[in-house]
N, C-alpha and C. Protein backbone atom coordinates (compact mmCIF):
# COMPACT_ATOMS: atom_id res chain seq x y z
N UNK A 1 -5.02 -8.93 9.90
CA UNK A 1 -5.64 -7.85 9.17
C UNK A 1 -5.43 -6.54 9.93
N UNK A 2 -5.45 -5.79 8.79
CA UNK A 2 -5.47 -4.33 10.07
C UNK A 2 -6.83 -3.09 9.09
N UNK A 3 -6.42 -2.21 9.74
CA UNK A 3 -7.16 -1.20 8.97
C UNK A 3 -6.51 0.43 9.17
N UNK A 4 -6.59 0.93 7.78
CA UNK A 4 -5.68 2.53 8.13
C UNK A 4 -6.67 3.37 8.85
N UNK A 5 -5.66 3.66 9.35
CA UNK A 5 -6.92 5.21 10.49
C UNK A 5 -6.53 6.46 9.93
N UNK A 6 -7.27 7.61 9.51
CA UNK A 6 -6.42 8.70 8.64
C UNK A 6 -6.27 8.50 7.22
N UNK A 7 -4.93 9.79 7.20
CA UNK A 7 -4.30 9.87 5.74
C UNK A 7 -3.48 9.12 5.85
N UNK A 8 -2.52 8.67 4.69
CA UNK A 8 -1.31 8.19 4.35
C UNK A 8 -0.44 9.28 3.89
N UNK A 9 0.52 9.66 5.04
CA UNK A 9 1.73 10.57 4.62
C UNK A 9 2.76 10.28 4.11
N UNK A 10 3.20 10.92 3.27
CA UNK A 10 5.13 11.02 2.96
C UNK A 10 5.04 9.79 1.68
N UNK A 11 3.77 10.12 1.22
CA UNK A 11 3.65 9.01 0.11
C UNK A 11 4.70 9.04 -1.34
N UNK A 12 5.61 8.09 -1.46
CA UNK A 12 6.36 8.06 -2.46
C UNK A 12 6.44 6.55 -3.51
N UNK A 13 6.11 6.99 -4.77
CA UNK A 13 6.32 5.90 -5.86
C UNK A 13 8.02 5.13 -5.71
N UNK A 14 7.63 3.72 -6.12
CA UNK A 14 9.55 3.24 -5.59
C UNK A 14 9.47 2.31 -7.20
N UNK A 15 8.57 1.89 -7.24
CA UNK A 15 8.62 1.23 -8.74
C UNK A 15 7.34 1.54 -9.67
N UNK A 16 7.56 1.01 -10.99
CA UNK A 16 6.51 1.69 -12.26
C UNK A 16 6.79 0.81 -13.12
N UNK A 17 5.23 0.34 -13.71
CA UNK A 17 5.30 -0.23 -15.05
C UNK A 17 6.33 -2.05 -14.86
N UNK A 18 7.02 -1.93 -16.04
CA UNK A 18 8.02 -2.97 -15.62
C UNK A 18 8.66 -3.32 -14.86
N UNK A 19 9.03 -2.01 -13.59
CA UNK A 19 9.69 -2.63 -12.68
C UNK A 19 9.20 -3.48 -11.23
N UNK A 20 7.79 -3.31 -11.89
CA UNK A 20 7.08 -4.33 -10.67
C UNK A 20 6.99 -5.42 -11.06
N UNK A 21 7.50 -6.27 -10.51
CA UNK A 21 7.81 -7.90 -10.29
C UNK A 21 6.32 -8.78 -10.69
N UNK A 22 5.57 -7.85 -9.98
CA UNK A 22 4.33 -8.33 -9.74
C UNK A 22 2.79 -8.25 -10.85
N UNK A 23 3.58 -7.45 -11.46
CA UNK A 23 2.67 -6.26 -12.61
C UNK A 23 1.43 -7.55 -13.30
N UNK A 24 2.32 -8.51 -14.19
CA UNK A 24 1.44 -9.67 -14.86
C UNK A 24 0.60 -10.18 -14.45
N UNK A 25 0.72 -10.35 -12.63
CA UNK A 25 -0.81 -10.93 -12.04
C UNK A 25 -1.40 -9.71 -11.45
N UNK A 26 -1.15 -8.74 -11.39
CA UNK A 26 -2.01 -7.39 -10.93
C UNK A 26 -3.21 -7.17 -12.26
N UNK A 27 -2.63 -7.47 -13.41
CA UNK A 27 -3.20 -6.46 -14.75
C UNK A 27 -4.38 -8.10 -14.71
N UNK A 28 -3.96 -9.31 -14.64
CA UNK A 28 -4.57 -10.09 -15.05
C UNK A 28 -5.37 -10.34 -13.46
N UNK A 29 -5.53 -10.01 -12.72
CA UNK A 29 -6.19 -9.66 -11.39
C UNK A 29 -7.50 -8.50 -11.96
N UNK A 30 -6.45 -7.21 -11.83
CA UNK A 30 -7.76 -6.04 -11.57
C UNK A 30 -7.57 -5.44 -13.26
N UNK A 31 -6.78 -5.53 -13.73
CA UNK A 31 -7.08 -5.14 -15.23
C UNK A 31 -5.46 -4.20 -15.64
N UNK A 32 -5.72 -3.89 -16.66
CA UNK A 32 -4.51 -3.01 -17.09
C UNK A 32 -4.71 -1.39 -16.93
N UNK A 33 -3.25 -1.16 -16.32
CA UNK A 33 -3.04 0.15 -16.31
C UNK A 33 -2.01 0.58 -15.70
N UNK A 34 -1.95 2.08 -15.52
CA UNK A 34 -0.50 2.56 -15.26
C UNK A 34 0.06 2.18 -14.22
N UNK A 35 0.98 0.97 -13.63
CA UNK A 35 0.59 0.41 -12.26
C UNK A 35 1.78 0.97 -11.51
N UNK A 36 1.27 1.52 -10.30
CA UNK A 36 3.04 1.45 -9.55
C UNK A 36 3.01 1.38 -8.18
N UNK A 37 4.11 0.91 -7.43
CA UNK A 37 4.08 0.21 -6.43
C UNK A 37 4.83 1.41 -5.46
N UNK A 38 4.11 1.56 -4.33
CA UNK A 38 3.98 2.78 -3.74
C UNK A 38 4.58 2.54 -1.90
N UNK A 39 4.62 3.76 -1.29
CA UNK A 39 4.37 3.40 0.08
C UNK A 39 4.71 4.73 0.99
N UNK A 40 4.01 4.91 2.36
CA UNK A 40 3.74 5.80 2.64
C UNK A 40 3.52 5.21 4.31
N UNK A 41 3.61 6.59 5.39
CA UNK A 41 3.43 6.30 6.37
C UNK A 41 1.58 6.53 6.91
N UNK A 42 1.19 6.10 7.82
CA UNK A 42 -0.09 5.82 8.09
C UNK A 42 0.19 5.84 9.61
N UNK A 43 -1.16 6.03 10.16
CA UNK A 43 -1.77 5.35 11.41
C UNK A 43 -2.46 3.96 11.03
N UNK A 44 -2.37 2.83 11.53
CA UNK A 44 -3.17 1.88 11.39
C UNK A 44 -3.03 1.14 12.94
N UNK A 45 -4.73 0.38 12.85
CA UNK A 45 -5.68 -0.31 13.71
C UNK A 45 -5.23 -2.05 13.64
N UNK A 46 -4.80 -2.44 14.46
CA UNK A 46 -4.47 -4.41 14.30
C UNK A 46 -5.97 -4.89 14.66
N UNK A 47 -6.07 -6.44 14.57
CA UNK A 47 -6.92 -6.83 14.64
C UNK A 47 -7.12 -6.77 15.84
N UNK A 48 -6.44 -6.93 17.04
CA UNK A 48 -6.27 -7.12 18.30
C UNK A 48 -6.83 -5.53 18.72
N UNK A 49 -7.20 -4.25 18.34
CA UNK A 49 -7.19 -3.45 18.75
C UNK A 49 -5.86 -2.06 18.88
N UNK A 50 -4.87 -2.68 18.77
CA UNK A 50 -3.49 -1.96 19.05
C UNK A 50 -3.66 -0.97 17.94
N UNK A 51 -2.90 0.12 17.88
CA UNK A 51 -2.65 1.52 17.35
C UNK A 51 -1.15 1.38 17.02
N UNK A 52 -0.72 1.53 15.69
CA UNK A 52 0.51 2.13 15.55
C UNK A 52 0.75 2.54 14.70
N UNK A 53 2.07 3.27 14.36
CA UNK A 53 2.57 4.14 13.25
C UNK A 53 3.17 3.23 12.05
N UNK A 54 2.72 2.79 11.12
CA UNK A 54 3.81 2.07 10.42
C UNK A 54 4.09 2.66 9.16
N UNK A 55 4.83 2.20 8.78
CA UNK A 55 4.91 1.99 6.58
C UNK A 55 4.43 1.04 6.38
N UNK A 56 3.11 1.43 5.11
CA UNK A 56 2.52 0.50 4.52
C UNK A 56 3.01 0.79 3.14
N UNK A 57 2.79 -0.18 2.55
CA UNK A 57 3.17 -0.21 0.61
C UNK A 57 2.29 -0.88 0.35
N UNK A 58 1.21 -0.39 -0.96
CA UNK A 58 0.46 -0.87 -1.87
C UNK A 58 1.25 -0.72 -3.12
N UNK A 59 -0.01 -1.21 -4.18
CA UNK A 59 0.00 -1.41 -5.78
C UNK A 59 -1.54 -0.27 -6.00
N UNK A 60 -1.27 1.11 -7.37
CA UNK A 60 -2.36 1.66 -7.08
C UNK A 60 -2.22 1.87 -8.81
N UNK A 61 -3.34 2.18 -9.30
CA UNK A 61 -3.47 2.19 -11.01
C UNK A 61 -4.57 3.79 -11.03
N UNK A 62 -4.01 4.33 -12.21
CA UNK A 62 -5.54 5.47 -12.22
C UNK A 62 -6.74 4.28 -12.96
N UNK A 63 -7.22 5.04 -12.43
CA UNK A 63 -8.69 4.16 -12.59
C UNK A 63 -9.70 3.21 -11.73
N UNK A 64 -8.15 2.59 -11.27
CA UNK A 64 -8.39 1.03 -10.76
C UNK A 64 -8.34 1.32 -8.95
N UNK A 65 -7.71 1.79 -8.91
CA UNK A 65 -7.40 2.71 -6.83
C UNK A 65 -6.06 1.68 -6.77
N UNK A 66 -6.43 1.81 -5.63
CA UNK A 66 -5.05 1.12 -4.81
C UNK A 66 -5.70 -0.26 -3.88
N UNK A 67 -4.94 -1.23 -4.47
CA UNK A 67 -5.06 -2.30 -3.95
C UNK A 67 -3.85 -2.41 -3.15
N UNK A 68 -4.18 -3.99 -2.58
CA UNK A 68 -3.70 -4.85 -1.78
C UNK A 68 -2.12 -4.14 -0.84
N UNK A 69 -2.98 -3.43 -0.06
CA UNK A 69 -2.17 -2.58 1.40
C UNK A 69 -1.17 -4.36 1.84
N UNK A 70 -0.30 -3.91 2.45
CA UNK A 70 0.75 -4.96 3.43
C UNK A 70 1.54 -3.66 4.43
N UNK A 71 1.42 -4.02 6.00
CA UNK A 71 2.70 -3.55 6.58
C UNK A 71 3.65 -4.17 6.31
N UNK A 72 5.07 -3.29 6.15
CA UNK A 72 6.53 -3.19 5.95
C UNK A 72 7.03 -3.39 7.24
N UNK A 73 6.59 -1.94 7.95
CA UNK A 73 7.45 -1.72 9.30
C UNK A 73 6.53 -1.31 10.39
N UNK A 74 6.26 -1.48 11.85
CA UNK A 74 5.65 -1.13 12.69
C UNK A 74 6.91 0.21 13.05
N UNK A 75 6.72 1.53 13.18
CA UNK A 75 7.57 2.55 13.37
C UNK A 75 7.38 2.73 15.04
N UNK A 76 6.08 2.96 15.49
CA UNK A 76 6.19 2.54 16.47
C UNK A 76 4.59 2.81 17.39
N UNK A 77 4.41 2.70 18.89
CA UNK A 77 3.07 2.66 18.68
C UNK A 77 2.22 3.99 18.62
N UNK A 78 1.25 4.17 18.09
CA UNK A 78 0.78 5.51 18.59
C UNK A 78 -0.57 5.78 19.90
């Protein structure tokens, strides 16, 4: 587990709507809506305590927020 510390910068949409793979169990999860699959750089906290810079990518809907965060890449530590 981790947790974001801060904002999320340099935030950019990479897929929308149909092109998320994932869309059918998101809508039948948290409900329907404009869904798109996102990602952006952060500070985030490990469970262990450690600090680093990574890319994280969520799934975020208006209405609904942004679910289910995953690190991509540890960029490096901060």
């Amino acid at each position: 587990m981790f947790e974001i510390i801060g904002e999320i910068h340099e935030v950019e949409t990479f897929a929308a709507s149909s092109g998320i793979r994932e869309l059918a169990r998101l809508q039948k999860h948290y409900g329907k809506g404009r869904w798109r699959k996102r990602k952006g750089i952060a500070t985030i906290s490990l469970s262990d305590g450690h600090l680093f810079i990574a890319e994280i990518h969520w799934y975020e809907a208006t209405g609904i927020g942004k679910k289910e965060f995953k690190i991509k890449r540890l960029l490096q530590k901060a």
